[in-house]
C-alpha atoms as a PDB file:
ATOM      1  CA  UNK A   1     213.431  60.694 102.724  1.00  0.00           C
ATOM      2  CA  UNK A   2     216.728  59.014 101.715  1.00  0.00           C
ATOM      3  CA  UNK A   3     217.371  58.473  98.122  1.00  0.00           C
ATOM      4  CA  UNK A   4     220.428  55.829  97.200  1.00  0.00           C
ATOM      5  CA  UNK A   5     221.007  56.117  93.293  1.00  0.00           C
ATOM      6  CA  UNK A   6     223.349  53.624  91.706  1.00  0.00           C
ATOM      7  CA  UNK A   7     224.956  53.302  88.676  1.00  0.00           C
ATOM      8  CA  UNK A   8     222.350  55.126  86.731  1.00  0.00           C
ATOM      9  CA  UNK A   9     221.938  55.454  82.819  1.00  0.00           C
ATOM     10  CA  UNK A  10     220.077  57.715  80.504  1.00  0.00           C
ATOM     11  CA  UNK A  11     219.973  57.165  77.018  1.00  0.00           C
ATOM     12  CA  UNK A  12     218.158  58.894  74.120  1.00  0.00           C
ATOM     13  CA  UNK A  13     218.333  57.202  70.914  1.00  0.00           C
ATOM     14  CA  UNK A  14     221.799  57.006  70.376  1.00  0.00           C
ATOM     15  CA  UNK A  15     223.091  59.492  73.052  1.00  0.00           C
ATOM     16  CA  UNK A  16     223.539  59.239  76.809  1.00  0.00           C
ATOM     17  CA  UNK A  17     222.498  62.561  79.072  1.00  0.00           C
ATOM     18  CA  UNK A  18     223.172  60.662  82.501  1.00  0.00           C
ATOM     19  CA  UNK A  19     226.157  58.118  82.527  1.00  0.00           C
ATOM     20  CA  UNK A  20     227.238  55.683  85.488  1.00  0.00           C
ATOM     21  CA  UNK A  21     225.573  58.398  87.496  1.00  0.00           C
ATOM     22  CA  UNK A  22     225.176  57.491  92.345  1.00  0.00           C
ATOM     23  CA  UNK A  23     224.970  59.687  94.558  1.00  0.00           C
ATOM     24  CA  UNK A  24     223.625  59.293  98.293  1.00  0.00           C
ATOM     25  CA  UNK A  25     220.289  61.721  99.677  1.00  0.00           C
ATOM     26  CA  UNK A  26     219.770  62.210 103.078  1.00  0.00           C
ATOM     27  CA  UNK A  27     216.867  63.010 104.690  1.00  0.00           C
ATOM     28  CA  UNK A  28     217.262  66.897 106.727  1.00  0.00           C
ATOM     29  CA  UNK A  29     219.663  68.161 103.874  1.00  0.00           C
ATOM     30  CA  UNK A  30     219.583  70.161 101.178  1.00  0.00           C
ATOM     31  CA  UNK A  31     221.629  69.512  97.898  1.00  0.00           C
ATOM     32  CA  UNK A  32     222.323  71.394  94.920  1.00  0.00           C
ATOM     33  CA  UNK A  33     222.858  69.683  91.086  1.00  0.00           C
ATOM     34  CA  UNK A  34     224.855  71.939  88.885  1.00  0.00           C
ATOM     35  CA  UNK A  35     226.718  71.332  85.876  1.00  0.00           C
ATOM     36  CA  UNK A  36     226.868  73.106  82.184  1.00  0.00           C
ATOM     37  CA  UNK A  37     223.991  73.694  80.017  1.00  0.00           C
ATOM     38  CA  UNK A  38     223.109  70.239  78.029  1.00  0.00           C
ATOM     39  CA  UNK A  39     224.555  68.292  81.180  1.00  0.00           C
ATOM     40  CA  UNK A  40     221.508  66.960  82.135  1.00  0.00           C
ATOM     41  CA  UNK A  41     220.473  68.492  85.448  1.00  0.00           C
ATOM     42  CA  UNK A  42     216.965  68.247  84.965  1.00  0.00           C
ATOM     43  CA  UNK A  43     216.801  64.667  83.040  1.00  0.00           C
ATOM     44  CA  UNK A  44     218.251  63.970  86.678  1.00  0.00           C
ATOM     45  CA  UNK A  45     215.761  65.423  88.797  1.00  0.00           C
ATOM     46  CA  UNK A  46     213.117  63.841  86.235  1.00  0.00           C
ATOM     47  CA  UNK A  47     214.434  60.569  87.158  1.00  0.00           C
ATOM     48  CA  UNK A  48     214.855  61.147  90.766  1.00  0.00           C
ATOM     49  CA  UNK A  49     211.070  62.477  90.763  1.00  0.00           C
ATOM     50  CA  UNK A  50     210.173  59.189  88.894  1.00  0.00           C
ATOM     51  CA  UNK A  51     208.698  61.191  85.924  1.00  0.00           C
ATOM     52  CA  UNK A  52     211.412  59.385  83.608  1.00  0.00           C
ATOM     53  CA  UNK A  53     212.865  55.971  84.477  1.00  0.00           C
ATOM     54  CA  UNK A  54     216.445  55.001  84.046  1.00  0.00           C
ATOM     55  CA  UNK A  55     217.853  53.165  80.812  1.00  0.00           C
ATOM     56  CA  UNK A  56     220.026  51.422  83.541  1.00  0.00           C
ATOM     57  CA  UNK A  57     220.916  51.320  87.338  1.00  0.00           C
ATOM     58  CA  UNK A  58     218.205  52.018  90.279  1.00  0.00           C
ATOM     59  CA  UNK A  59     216.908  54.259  93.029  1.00  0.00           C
ATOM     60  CA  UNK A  60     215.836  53.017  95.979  1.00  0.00           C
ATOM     61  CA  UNK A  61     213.813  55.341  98.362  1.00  0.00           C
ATOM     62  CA  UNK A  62     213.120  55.422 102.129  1.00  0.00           C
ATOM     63  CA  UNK A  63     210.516  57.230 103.917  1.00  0.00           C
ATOM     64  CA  UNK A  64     211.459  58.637 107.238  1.00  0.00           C
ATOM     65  CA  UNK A  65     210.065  55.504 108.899  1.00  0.00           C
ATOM     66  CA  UNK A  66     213.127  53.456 107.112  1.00  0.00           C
ATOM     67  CA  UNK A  67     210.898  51.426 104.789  1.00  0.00           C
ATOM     68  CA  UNK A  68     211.512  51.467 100.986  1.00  0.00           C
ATOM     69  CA  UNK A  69     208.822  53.215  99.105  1.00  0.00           C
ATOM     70  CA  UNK A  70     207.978  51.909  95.532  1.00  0.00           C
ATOM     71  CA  UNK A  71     208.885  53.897  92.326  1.00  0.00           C
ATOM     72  CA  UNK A  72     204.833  53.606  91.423  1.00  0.00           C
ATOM     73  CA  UNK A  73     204.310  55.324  94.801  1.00  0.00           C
ATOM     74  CA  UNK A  74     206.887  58.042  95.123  1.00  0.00           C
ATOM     75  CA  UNK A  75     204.698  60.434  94.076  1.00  0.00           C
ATOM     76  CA  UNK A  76     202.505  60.246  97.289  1.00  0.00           C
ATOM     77  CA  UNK A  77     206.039  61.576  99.039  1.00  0.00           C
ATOM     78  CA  UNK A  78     207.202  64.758  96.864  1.00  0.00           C
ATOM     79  CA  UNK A  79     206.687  67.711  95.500  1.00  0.00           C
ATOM     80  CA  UNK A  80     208.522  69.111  92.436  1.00  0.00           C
ATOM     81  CA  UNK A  81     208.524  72.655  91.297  1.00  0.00           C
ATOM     82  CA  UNK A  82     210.077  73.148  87.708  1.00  0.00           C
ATOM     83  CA  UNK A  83     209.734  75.348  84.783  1.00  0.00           C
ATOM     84  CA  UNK A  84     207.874  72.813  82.526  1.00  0.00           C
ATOM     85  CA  UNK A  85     205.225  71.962  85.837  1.00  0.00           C
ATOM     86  CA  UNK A  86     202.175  74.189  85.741  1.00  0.00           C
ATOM     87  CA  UNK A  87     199.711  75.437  87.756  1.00  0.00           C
ATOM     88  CA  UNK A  88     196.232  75.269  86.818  1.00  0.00           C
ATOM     89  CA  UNK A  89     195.916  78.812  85.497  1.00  0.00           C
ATOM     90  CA  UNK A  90     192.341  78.934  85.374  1.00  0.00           C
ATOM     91  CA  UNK A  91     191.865  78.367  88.906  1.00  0.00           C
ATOM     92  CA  UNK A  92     192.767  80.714  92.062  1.00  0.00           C
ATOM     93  CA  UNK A  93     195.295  80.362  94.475  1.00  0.00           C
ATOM     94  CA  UNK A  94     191.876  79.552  96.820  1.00  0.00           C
ATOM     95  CA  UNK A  95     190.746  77.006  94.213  1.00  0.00           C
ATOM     96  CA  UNK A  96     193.733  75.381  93.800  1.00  0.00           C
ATOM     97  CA  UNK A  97     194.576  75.089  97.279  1.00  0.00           C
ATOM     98  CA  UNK A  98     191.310  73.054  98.339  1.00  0.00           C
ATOM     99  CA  UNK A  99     191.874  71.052  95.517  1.00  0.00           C
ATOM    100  CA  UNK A 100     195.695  70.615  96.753  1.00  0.00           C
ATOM    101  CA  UNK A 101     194.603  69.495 100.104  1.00  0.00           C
ATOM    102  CA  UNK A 102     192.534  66.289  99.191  1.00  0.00           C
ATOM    103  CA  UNK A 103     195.823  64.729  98.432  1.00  0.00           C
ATOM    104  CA  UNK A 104     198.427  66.385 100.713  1.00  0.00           C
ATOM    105  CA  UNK A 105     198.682  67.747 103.731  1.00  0.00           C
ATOM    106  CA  UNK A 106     200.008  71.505 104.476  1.00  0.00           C
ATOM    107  CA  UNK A 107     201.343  73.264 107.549  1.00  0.00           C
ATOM    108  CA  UNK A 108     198.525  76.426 107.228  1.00  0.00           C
ATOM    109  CA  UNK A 109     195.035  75.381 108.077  1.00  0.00           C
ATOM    110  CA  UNK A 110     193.670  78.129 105.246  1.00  0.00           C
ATOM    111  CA  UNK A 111     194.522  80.069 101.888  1.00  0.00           C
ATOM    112  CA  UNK A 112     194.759  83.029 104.111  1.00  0.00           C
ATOM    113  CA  UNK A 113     197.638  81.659 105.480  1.00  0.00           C
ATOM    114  CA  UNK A 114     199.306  80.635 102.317  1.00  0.00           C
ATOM    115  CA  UNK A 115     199.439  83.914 100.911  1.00  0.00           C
ATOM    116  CA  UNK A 116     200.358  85.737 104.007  1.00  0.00           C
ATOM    117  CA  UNK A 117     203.514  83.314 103.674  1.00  0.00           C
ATOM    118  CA  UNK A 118     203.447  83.857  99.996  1.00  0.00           C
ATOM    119  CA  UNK A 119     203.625  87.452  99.877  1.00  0.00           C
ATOM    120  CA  UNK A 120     200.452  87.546  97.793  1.00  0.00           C
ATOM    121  CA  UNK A 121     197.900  88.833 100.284  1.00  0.00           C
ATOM    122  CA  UNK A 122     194.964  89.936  98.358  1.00  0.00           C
ATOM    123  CA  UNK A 123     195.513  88.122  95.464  1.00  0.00           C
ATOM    124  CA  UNK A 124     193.401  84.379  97.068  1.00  0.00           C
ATOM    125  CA  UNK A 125     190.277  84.793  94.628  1.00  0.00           C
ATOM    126  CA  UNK A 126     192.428  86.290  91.370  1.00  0.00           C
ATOM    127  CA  UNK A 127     192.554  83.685  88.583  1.00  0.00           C
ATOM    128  CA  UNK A 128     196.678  82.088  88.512  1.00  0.00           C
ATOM    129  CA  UNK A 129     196.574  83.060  84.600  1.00  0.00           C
ATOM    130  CA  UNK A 130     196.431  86.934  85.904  1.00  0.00           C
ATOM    131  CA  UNK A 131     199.289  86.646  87.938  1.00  0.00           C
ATOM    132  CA  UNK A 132     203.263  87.705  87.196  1.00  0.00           C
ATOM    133  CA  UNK A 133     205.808  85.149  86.800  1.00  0.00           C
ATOM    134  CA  UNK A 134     206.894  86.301  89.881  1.00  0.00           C
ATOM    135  CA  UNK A 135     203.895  85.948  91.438  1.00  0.00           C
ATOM    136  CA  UNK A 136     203.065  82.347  90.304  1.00  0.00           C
ATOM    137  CA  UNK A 137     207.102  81.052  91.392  1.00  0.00           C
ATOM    138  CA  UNK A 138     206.059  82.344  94.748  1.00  0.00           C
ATOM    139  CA  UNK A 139     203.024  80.269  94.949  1.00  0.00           C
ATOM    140  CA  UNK A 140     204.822  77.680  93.707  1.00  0.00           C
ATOM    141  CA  UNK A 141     207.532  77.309  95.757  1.00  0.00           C
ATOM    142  CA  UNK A 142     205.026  77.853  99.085  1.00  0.00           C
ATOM    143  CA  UNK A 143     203.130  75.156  98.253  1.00  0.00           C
ATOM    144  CA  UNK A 144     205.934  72.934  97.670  1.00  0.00           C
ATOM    145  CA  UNK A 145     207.479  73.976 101.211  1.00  0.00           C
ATOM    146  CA  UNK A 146     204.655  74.118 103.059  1.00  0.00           C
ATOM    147  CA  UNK A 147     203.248  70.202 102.221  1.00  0.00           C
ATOM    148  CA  UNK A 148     203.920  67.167 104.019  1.00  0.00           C
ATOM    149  CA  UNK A 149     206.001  66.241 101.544  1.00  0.00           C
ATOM    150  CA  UNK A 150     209.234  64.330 102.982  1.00  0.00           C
ATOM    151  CA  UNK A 151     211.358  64.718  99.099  1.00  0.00           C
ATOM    152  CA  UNK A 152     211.347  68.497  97.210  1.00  0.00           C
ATOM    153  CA  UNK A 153     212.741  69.007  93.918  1.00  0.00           C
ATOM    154  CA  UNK A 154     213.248  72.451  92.357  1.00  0.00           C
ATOM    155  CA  UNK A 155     214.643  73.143  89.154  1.00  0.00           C
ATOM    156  CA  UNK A 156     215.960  76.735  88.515  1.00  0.00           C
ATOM    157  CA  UNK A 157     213.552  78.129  92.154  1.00  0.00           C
ATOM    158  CA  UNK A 158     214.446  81.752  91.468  1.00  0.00           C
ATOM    159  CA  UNK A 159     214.569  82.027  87.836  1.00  0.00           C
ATOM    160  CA  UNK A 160     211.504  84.379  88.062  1.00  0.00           C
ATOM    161  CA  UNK A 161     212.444  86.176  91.184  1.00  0.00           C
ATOM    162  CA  UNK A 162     213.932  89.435  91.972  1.00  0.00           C
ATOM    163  CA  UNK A 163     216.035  90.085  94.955  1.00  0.00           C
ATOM    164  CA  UNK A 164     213.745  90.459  97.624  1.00  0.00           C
ATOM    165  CA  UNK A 165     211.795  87.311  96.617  1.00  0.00           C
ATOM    166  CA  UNK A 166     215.369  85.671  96.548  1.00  0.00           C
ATOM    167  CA  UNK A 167     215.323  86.863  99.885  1.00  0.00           C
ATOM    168  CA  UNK A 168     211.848  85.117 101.325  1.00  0.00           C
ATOM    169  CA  UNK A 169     212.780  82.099  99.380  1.00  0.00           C
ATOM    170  CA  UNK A 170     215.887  81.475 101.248  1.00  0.00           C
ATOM    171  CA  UNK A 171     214.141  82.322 104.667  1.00  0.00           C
ATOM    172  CA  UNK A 172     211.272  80.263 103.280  1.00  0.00           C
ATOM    173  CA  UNK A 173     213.425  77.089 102.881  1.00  0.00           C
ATOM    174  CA  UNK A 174     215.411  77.306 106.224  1.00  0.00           C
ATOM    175  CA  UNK A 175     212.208  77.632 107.920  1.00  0.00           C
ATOM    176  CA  UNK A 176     210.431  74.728 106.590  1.00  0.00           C
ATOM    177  CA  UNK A 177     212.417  71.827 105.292  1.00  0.00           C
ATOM    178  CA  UNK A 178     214.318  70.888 108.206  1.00  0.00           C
ATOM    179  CA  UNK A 179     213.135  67.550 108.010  1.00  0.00           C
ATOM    180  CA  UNK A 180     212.821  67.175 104.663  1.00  0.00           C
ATOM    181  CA  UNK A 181     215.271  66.220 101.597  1.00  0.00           C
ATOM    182  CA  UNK A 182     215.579  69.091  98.894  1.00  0.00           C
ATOM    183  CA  UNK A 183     217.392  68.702  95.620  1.00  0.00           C
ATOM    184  CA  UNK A 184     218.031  71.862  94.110  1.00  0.00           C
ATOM    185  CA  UNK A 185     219.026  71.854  89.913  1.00  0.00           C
ATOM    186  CA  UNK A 186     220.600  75.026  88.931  1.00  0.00           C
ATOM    187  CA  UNK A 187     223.452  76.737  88.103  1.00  0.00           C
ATOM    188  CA  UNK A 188     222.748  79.908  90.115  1.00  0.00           C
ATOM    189  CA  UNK A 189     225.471  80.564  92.894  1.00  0.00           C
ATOM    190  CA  UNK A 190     222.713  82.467  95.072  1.00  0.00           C
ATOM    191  CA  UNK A 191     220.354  78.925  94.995  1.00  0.00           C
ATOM    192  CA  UNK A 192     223.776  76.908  95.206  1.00  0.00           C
ATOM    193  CA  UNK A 193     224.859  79.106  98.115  1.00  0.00           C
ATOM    194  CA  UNK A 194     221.468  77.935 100.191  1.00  0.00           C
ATOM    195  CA  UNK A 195     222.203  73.645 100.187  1.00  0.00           C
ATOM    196  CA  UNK A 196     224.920  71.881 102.468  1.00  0.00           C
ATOM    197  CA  UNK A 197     226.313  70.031  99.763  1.00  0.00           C
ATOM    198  CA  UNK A 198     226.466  70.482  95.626  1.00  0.00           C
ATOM    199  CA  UNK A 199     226.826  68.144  92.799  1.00  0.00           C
ATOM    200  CA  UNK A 200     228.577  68.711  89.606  1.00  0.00           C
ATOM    201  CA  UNK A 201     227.559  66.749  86.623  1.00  0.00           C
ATOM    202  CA  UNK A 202     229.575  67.166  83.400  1.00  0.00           C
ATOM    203  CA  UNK A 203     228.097  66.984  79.930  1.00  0.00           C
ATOM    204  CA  UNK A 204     228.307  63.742  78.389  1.00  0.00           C
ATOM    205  CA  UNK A 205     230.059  63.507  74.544  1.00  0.00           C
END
């Protein structure tokens, strides 16, 4: 998916968090947002998911097949994994999963599958709420790389992880988003280090 943002605004009462903000997304690459705390990395990636809407200026978005997708239907097209996005805790990975696949499609067949590429074999009929944080980022982040989803956003991906899952992640992202776009919001050099280009935002005053 291609994303062309122009001129965008955000404003809070009296206070702007985004300002005269464009950028161009490509489809196949993978981009970083960074920027200082209170700069308003993940207003953006709201925005760009089309969870807020800009006080000024647009985004236009293009599936692969070159024809501009609606804001009111964007959602049919990504996937967004972000500290304050939760799972369903009561349910299990299995649950969830079946649920998952009435609206998207996934590249594994079965919730065997998923966890095998999750690292969380074992663990398919164990209630979400019972899991680590570590645990639930890596079920996170699978499902998000593993749907049909042509646009993933990820705010702060390995906030929860330790090394080794820093590890999968990365291999998990080459592997699978070749053709997709991936925004990345974070200020960690390890995520930064893993996207072909970065953007720096600075805080507004």
């Amino acid at each position: 998916m291609n994303l062309e943002v122009k001129n965008i605004y955000k404003r809070y009462i009296a206070k702007y968090i985004i300002k005269d903000f464009s950028y161009s997304f490509e489809s196949g690459k993978t981009y970083g947002i960074s920027g200082p705390n209170g700069s308003g990395k993940s207003t953006l990636i709201q925005m760009l998911a089309g969870y807020l809407s800009s006080s000024k200026g647009n985004i236009e978005y293009k599936n692969q097949s070159g024809e501009i997708v609606p804001r009111d239907s964007i959602y049919k097209y990504l996937t967004i994994v972000a500290p304050y996005m939760e799972l369903d805790t009561e349910l299990t990975p299995s649950e969830l999963f079946d649920h998952l696949k009435k609206f998207k499609q996934f590249r594994c067949s079965t919730v065997k599958d998923l966890m095998d590429v999750a690292n969380l074999k074992g663990n398919a009929n164990k209630q979400i709420m019972h899991f680590s944080s570590g645990m639930n980022q890596r079920l996170e982040l699978t499902l998000a790389m593993l749907s049909d989803a042509e646009l993933i956003i990820l705010d702060e991906p390995t906030s929860f992880l330790d090394d080794e899952s820093k590890l999968w992640w990365a291999r998990l992202l080459k592997e699978y988003t070749a053709d997709k776009t991936v925004i990345i919001a974070s200020n960690d050099k390890y995520d930064l280090d893993q996207t072909d280009e970065v953007v720096y935002i600075k805080t507004n005053t």
